[in-house]
N, C-alpha and C. Protein backbone atom coordinates (compact mmCIF):
# COMPACT_ATOMS: atom_id res chain seq x y z
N UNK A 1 46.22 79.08 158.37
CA UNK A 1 45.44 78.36 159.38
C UNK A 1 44.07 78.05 158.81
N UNK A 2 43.71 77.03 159.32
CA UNK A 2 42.26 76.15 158.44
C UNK A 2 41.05 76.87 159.52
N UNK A 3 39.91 77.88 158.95
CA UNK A 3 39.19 78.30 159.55
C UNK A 3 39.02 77.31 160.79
N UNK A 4 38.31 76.26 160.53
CA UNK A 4 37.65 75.37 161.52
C UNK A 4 38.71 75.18 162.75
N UNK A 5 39.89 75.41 162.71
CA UNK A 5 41.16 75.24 163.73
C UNK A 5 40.86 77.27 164.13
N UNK A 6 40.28 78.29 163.99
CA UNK A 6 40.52 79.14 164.66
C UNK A 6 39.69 78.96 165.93
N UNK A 7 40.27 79.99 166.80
CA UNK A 7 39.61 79.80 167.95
C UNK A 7 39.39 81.55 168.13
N UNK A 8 38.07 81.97 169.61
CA UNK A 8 38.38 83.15 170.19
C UNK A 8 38.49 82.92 171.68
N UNK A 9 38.91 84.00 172.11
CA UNK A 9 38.71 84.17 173.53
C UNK A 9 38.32 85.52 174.01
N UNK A 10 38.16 85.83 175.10
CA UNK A 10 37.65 87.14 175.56
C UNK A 10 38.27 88.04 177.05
N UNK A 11 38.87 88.64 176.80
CA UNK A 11 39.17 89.36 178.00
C UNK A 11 38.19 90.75 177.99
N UNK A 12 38.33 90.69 179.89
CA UNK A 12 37.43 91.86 180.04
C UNK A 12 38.03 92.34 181.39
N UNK A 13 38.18 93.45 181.72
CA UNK A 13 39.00 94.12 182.74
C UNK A 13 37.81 94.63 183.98
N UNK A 14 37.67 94.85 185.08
CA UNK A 14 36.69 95.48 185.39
C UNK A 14 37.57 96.22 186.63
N UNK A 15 36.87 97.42 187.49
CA UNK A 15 37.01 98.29 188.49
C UNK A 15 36.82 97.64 189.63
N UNK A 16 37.13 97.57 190.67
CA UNK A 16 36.19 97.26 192.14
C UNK A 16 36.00 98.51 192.77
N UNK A 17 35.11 98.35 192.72
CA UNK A 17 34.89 99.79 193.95
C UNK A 17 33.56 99.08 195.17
N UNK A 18 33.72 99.26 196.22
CA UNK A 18 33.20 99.41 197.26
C UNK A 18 31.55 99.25 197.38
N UNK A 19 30.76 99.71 198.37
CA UNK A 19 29.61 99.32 198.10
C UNK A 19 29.22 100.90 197.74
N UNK A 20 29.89 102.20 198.76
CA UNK A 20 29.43 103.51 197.61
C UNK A 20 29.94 103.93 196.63
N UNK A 21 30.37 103.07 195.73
CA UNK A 21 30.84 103.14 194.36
C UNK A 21 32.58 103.89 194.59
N UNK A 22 33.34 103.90 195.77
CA UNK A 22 34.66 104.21 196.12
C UNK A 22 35.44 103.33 195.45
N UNK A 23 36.62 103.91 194.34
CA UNK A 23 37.70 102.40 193.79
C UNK A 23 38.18 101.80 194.89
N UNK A 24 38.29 100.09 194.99
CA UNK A 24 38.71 99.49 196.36
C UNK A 24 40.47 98.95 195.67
N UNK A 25 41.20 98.94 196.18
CA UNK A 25 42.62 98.69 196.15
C UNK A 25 42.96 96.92 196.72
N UNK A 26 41.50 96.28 197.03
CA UNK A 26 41.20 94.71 197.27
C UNK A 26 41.26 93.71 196.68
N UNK A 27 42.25 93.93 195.39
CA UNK A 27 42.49 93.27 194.66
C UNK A 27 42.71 91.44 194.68
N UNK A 28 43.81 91.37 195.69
CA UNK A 28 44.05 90.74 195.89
C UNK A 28 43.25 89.31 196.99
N UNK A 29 42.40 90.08 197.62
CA UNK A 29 41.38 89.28 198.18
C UNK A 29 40.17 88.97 197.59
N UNK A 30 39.69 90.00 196.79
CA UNK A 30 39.04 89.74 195.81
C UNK A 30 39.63 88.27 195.04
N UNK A 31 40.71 88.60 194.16
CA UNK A 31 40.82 87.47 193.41
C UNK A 31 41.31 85.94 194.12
N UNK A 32 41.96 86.04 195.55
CA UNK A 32 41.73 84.63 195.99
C UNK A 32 40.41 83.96 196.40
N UNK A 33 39.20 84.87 196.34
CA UNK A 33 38.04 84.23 196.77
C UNK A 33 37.55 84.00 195.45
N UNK A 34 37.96 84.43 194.19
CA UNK A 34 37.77 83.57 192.63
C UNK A 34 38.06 82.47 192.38
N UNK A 35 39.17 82.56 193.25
CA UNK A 35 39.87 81.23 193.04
C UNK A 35 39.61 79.94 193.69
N UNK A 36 39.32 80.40 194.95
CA UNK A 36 38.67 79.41 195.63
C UNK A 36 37.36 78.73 195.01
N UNK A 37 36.28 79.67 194.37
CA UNK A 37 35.09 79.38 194.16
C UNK A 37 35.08 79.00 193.20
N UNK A 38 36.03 79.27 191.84
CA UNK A 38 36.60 78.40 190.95
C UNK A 38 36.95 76.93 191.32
N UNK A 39 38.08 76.81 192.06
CA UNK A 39 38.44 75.21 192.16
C UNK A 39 37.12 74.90 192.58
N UNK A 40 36.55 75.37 193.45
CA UNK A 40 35.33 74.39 194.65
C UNK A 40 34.11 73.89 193.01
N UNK A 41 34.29 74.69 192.37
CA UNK A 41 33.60 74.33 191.23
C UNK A 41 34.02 73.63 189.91
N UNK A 42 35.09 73.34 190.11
CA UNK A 42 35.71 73.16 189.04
C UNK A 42 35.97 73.48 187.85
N UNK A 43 35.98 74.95 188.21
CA UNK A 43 36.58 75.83 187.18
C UNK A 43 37.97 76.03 187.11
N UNK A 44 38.88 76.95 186.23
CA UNK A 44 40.06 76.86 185.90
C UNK A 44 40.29 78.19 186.78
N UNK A 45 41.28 78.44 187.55
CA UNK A 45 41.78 79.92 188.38
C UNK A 45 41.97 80.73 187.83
N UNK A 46 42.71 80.40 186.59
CA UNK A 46 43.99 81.11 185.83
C UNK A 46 43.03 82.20 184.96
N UNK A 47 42.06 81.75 184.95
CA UNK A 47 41.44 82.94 184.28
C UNK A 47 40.86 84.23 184.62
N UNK A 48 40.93 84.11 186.24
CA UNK A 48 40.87 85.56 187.15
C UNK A 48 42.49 85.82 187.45
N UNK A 49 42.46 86.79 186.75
CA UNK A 49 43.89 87.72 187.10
C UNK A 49 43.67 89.17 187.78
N UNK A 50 44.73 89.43 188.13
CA UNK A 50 44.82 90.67 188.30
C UNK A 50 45.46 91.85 187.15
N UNK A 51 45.21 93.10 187.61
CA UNK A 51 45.93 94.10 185.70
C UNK A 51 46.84 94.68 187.03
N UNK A 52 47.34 95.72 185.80
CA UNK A 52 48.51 96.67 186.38
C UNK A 52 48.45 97.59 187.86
N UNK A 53 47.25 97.31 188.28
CA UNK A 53 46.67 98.67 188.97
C UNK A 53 46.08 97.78 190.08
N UNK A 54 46.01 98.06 191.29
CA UNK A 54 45.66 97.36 192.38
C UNK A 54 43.85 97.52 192.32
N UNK A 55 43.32 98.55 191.76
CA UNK A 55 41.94 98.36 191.82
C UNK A 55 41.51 97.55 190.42
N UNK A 56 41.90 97.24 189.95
CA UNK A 56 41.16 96.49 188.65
C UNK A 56 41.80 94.66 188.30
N UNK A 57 40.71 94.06 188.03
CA UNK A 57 40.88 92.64 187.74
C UNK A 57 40.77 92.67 186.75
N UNK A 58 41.05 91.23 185.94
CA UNK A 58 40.92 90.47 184.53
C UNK A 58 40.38 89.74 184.91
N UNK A 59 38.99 89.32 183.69
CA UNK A 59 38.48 87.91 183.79
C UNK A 59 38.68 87.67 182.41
N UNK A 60 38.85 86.30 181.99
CA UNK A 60 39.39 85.84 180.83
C UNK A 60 38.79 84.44 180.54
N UNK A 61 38.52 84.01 179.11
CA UNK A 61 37.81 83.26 178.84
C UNK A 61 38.66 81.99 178.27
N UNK A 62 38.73 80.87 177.93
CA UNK A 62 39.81 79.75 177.22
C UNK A 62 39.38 80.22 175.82
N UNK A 63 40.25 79.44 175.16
CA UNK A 63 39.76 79.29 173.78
C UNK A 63 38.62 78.54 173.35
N UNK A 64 37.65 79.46 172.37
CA UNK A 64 36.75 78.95 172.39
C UNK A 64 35.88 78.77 170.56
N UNK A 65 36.06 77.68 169.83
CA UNK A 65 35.63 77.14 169.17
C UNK A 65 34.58 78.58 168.11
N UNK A 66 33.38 78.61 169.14
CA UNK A 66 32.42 78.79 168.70
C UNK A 66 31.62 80.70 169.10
N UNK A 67 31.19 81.37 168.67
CA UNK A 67 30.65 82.35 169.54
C UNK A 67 29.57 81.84 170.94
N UNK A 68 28.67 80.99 171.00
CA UNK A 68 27.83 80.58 171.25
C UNK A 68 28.84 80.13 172.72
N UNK A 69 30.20 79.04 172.54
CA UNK A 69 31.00 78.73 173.47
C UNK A 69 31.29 79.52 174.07
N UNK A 70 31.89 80.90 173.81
CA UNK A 70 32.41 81.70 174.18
C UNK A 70 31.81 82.56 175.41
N UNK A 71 30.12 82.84 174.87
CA UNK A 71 29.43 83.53 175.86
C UNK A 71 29.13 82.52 176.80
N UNK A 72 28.95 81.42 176.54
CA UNK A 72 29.10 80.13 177.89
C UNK A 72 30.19 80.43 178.62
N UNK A 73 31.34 80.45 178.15
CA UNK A 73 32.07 80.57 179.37
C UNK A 73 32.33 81.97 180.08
N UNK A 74 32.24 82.92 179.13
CA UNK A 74 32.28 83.82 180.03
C UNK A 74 31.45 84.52 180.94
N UNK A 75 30.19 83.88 180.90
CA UNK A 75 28.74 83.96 181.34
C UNK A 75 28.84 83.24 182.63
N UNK A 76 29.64 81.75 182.60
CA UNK A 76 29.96 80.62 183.89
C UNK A 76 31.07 81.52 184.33
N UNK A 77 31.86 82.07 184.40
CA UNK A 77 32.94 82.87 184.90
C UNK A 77 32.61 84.01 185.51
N UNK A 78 31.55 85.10 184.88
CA UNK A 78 30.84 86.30 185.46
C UNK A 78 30.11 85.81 186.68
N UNK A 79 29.36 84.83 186.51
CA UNK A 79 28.29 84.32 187.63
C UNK A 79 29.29 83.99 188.48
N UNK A 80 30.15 83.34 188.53
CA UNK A 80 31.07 82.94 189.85
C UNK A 80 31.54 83.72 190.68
N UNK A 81 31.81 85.14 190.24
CA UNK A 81 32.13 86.29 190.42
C UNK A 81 31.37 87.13 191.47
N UNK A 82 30.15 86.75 190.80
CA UNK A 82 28.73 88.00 190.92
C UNK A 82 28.19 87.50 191.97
């Protein structure tokens, strides 16, 4: 593979817990209000998932060219979140 054709991406898993730091099992409402605020923005959905475990999400980044790209998107993806 020709360096300039590699790409990275970034996954990152996180916990939900509650507002007194309790793990929340809200998985799933959690990630349809990603999704929503994704499309309404025109971001991609597919990159808020859910993992194995009802308290923990995936956020995930596309392929990305550059380091510099990379923290762009996963920086526009955290904020949507947050």
């Amino acid at each position: 593979m020709n360096v300039t054709e590699r790409r990275i991406g970034l996954e990152q898993e996180f916990f939900l817990v509650d507002e007194e730091g309790v793990i929340s099992d809200r998985t799933d409402e959690f990630l349809q209000g990603c999704h929503l605020m994704a499309e309404a923005q025109g971001c991609n959905p597919r990159y808020f998932v859910p993992e194995f475990v009802k308290c923990m999400v995936e956020i995930n980044t596309p392929p990305a060219y550059t380091g510099t790209e990379l923290a762009k998107e996963y920086l526009n993806n955290l904020k949507l979140v947050c």
